[in-house]
C-alpha atoms as a PDB file:
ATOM      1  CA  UNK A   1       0.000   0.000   0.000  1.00  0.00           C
ATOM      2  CA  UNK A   2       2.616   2.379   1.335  1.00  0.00           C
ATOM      3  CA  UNK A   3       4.423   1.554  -2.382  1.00  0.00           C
ATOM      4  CA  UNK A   4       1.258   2.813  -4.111  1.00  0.00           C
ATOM      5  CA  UNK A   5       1.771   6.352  -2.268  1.00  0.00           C
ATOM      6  CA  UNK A   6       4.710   7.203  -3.459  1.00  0.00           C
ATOM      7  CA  UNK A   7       5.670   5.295  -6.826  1.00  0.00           C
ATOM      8  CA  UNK A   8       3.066   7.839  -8.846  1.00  0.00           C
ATOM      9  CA  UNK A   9       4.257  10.789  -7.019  1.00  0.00           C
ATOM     10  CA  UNK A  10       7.716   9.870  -8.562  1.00  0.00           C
ATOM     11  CA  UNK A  11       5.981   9.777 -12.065  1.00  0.00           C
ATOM     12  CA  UNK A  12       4.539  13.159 -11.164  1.00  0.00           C
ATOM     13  CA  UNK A  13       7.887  14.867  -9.716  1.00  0.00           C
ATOM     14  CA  UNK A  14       9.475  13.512 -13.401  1.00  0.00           C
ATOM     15  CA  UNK A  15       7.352  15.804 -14.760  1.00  0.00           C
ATOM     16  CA  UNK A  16       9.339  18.924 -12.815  1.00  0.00           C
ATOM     17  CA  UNK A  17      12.161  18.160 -14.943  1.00  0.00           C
ATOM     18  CA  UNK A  18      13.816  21.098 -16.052  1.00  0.00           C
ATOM     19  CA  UNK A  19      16.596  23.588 -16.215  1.00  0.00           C
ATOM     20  CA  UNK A  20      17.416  27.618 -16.372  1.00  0.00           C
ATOM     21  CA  UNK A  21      14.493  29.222 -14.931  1.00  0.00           C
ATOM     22  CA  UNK A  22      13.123  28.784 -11.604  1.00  0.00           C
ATOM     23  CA  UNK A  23      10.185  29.302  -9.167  1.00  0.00           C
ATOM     24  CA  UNK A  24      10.081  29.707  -5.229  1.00  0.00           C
ATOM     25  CA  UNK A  25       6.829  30.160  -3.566  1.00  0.00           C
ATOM     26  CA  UNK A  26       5.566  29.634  -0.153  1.00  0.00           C
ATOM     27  CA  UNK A  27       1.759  29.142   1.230  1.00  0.00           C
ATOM     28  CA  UNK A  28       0.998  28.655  -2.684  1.00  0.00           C
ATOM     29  CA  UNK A  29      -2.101  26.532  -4.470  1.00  0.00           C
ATOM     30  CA  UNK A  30      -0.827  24.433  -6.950  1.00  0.00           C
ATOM     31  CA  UNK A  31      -2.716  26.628  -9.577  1.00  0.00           C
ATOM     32  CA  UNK A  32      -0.495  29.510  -8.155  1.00  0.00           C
ATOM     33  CA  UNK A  33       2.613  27.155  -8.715  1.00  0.00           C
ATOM     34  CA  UNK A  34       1.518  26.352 -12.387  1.00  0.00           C
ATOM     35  CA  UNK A  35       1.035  30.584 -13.144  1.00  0.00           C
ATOM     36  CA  UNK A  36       4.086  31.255 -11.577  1.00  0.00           C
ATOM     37  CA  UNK A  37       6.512  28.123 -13.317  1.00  0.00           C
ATOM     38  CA  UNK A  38       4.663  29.450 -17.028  1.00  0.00           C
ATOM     39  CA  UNK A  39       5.951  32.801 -16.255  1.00  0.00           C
ATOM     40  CA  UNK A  40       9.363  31.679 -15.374  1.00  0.00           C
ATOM     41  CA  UNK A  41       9.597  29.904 -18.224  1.00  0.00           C
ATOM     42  CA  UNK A  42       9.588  26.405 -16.905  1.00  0.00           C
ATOM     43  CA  UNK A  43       8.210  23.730 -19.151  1.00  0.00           C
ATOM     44  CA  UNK A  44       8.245  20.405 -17.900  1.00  0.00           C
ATOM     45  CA  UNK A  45       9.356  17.397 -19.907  1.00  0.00           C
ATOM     46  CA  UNK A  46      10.375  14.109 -19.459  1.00  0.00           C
ATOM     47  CA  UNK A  47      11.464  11.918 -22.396  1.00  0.00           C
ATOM     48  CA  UNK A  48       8.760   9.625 -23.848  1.00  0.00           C
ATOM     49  CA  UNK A  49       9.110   6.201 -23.645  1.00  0.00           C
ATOM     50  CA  UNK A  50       9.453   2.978 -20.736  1.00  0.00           C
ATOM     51  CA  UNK A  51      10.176   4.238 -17.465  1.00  0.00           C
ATOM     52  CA  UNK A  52      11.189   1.803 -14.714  1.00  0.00           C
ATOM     53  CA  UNK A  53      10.540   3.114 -10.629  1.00  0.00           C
ATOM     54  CA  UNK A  54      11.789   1.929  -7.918  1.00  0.00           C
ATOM     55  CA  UNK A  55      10.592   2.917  -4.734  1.00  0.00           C
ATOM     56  CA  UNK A  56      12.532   1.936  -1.031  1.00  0.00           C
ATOM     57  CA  UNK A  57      10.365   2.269   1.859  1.00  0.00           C
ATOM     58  CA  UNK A  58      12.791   3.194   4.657  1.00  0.00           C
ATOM     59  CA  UNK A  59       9.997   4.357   7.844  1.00  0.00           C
ATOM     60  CA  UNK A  60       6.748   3.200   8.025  1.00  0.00           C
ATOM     61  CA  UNK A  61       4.617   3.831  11.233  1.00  0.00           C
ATOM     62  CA  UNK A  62       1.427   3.863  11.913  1.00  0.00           C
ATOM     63  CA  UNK A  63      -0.268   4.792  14.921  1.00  0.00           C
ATOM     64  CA  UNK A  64      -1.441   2.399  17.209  1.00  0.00           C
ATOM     65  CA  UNK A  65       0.398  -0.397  15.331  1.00  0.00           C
ATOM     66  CA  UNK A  66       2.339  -2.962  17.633  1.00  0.00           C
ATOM     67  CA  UNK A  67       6.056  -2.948  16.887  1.00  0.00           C
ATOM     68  CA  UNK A  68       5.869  -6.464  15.485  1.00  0.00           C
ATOM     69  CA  UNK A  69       3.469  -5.679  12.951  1.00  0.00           C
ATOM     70  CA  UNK A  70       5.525  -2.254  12.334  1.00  0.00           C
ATOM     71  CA  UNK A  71       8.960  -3.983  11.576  1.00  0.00           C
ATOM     72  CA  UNK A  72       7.090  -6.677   9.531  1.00  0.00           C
ATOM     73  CA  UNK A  73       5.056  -3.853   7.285  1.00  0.00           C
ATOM     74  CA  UNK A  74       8.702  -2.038   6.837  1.00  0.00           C
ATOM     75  CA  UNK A  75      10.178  -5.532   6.066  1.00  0.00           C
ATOM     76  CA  UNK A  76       7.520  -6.211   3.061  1.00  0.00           C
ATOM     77  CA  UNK A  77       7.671  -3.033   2.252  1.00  0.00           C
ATOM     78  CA  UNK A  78      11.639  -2.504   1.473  1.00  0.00           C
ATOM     79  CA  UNK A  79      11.358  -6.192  -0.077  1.00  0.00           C
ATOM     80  CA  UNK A  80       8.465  -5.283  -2.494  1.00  0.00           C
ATOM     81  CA  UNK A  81      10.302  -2.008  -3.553  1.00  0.00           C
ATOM     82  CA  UNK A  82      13.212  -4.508  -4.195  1.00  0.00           C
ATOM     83  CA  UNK A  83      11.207  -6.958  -5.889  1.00  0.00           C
ATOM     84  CA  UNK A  84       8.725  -4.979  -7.763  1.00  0.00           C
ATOM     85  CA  UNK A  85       9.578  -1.946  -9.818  1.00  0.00           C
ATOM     86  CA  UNK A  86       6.864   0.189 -11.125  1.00  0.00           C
ATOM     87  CA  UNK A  87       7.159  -0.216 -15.271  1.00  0.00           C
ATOM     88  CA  UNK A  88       5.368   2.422 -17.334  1.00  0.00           C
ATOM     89  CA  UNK A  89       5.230   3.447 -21.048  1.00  0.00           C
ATOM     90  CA  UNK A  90       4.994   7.199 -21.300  1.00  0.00           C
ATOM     91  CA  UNK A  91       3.388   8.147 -24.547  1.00  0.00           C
ATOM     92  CA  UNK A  92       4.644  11.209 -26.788  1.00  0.00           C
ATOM     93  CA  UNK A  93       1.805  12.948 -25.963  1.00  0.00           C
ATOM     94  CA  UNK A  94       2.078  12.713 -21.884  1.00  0.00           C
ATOM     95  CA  UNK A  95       5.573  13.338 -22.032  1.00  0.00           C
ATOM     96  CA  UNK A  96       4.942  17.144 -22.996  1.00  0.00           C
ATOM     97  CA  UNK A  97       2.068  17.655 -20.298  1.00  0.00           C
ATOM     98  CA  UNK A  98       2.852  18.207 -16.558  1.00  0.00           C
ATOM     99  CA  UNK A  99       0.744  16.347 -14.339  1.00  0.00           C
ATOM    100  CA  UNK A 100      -2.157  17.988 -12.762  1.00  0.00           C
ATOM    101  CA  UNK A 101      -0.201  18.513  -9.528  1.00  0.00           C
ATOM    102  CA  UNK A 102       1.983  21.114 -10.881  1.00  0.00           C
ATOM    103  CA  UNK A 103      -0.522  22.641 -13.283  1.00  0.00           C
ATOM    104  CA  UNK A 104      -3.375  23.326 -10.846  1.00  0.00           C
ATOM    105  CA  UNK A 105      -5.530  21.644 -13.319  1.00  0.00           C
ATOM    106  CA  UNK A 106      -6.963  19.813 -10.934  1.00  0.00           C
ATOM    107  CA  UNK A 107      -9.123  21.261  -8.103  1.00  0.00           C
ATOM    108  CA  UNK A 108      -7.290  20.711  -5.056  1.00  0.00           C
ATOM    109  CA  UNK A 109      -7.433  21.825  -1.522  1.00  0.00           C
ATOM    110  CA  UNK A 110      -3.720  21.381  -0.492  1.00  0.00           C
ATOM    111  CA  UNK A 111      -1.382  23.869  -0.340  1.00  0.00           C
ATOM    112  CA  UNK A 112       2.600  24.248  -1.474  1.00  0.00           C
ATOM    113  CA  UNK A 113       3.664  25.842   2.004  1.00  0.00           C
ATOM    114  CA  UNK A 114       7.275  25.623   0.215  1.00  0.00           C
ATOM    115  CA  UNK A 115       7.894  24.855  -3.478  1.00  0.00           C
ATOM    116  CA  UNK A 116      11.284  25.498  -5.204  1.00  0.00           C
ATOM    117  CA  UNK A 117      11.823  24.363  -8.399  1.00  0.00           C
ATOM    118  CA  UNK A 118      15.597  25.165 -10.358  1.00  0.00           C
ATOM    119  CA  UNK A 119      17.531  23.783 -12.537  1.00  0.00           C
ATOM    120  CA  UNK A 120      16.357  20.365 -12.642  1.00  0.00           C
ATOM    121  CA  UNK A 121      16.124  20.134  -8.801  1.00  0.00           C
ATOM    122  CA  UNK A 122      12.850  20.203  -6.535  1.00  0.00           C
ATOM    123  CA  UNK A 123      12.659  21.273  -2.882  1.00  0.00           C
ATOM    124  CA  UNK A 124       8.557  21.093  -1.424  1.00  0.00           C
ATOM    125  CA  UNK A 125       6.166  20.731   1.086  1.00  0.00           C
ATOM    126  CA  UNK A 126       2.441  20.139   0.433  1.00  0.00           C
ATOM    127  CA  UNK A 127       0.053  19.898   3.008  1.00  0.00           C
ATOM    128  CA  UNK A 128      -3.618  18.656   2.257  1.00  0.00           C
ATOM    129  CA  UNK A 129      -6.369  18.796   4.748  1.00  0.00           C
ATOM    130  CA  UNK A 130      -8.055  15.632   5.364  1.00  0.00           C
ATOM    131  CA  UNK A 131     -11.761  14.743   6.979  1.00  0.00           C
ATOM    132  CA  UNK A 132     -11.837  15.006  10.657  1.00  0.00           C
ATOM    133  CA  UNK A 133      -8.680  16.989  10.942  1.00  0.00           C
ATOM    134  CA  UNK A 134      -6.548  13.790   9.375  1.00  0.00           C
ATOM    135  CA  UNK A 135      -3.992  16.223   7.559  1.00  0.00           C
ATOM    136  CA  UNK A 136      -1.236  14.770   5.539  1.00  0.00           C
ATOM    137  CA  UNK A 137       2.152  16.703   4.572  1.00  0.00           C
ATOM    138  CA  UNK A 138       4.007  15.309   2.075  1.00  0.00           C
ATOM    139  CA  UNK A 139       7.801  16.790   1.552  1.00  0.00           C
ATOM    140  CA  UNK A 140       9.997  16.194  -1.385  1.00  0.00           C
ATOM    141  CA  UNK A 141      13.274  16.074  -2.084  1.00  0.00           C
ATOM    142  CA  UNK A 142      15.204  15.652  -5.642  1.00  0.00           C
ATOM    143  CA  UNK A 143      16.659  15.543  -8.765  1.00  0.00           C
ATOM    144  CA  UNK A 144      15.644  15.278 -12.155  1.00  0.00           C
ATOM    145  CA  UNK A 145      16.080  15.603 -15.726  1.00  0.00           C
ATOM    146  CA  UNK A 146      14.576  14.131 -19.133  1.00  0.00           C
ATOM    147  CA  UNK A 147      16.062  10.495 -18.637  1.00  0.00           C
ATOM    148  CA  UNK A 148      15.876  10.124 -14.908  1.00  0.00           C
ATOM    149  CA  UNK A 149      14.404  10.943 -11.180  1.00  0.00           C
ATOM    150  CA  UNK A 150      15.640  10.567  -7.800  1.00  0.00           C
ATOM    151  CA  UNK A 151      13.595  12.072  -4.765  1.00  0.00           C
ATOM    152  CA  UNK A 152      13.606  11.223  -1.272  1.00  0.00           C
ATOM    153  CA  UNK A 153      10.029  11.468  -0.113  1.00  0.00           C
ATOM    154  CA  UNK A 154       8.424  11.956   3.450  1.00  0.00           C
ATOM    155  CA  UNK A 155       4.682  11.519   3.610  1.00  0.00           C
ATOM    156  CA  UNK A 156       3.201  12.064   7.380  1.00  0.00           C
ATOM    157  CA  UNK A 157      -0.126  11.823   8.454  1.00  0.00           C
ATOM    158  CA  UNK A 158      -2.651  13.199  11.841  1.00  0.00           C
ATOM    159  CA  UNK A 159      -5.666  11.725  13.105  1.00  0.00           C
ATOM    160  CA  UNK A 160      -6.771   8.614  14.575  1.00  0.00           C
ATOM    161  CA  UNK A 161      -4.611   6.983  11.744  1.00  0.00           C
ATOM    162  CA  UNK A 162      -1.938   8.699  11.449  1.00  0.00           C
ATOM    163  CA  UNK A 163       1.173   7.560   9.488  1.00  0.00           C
ATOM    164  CA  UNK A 164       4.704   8.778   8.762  1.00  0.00           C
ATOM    165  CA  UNK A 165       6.924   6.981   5.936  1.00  0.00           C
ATOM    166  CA  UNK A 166       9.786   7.782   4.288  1.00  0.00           C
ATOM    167  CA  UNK A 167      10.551   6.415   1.049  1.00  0.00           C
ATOM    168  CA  UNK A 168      14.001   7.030  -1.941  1.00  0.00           C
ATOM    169  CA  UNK A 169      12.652   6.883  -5.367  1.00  0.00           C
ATOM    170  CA  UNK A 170      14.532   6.271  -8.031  1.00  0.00           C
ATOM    171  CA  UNK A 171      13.062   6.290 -11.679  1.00  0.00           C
ATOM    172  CA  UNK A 172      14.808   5.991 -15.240  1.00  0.00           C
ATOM    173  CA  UNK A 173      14.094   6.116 -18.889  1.00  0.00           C
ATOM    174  CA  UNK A 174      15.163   2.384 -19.917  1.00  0.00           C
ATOM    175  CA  UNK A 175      14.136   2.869 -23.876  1.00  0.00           C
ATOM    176  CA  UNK A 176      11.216   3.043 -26.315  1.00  0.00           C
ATOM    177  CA  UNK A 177       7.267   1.429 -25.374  1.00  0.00           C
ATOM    178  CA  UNK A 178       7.399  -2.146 -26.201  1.00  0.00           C
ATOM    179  CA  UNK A 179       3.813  -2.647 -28.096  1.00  0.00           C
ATOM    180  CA  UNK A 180       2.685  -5.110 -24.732  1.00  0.00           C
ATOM    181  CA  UNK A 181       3.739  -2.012 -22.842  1.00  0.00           C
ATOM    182  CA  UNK A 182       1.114  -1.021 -19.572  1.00  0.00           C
ATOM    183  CA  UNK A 183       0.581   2.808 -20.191  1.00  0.00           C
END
């Protein structure tokens, strides 16, 4: 579960790829991040084609959860990461679009309370309110460019539920969509 967290916000964070120009905002809406990266010139692109992620889980807690069953979720965790990396064939077409998190296309409710984005590195924090006061922050750390990812990503949780986890993504360009490609 944990893996299906983070290994599409690496897909997204591709998309941040860039160089030259640069954005820093705080206590922004991602539709204020999207304005502001468009008239900085930033144009997100990642090369079309298979992509391969791998994601490590390195914390995972959840509250209330007995340290047994804590070590043993981090266990399968890290060994699924190992086991199973994401593959994904990026079409022409998606390649040129940034995902709706850094376009504002998509109504959201969270909030950039930092985003810096220069020279194909990315520095953020996004918090999203959740029902009944379960808030999650998610902060991320990286590099990337046309051909390749690598973030360090911290996704903490309130409420009744809450959860903290940590996870190093890693994602690469390994050549062109196979026609039994998953897109």
């Amino acid at each position: 579960m944990a893996t299906k967290i983070v290994a599409p916000m690496a897909l997204l964070l591709m998309l941040a790829a860039c160089g030259g120009p640069s954005v820093s905002l705080t206590n922004a809406t991602p539709e204020e991040v999207a304005k502001a990266a468009e008239a900085n010139g930033l144009k997100p692109t990642m090369r079309a084609g298979m992509w391969e992620t791998t994601v490590e889980i390195t914390e995972y807690d959840i509250a209330g959860m007995p340290a047994e069953m804590k070590a043993a979720a981090l266990a399968k965790a890290k060994e699924d990461g190992k086991k199973k990396p994401s593959k994904y064939c990026l079409s022409e077409e998606e390649s040129k679009k940034p995902g709706g998190m850094f376009t504002g296309a998509e109504e959201s409710t969270c909030t950039y309370s930092k985003f810096e984005m220069s020279g194909g590195k990315i520095d953020m924090v996004m918090v999203c309110p959740g029902p009944g006061g379960q808030n999650m922050t998610m902060s991320v750390n990286g590099t990337f460019n046309g051909d390749s990812a690598t973030a360090v990503t911290s996704v903490k949780s309130t409420g009744q539920f809450g959860m903290n986890m940590k996870a190093n993504t890693v994602s690469k360009r390994t050549g062109d969509c196979t026609p039994d490609a998953k897109k």
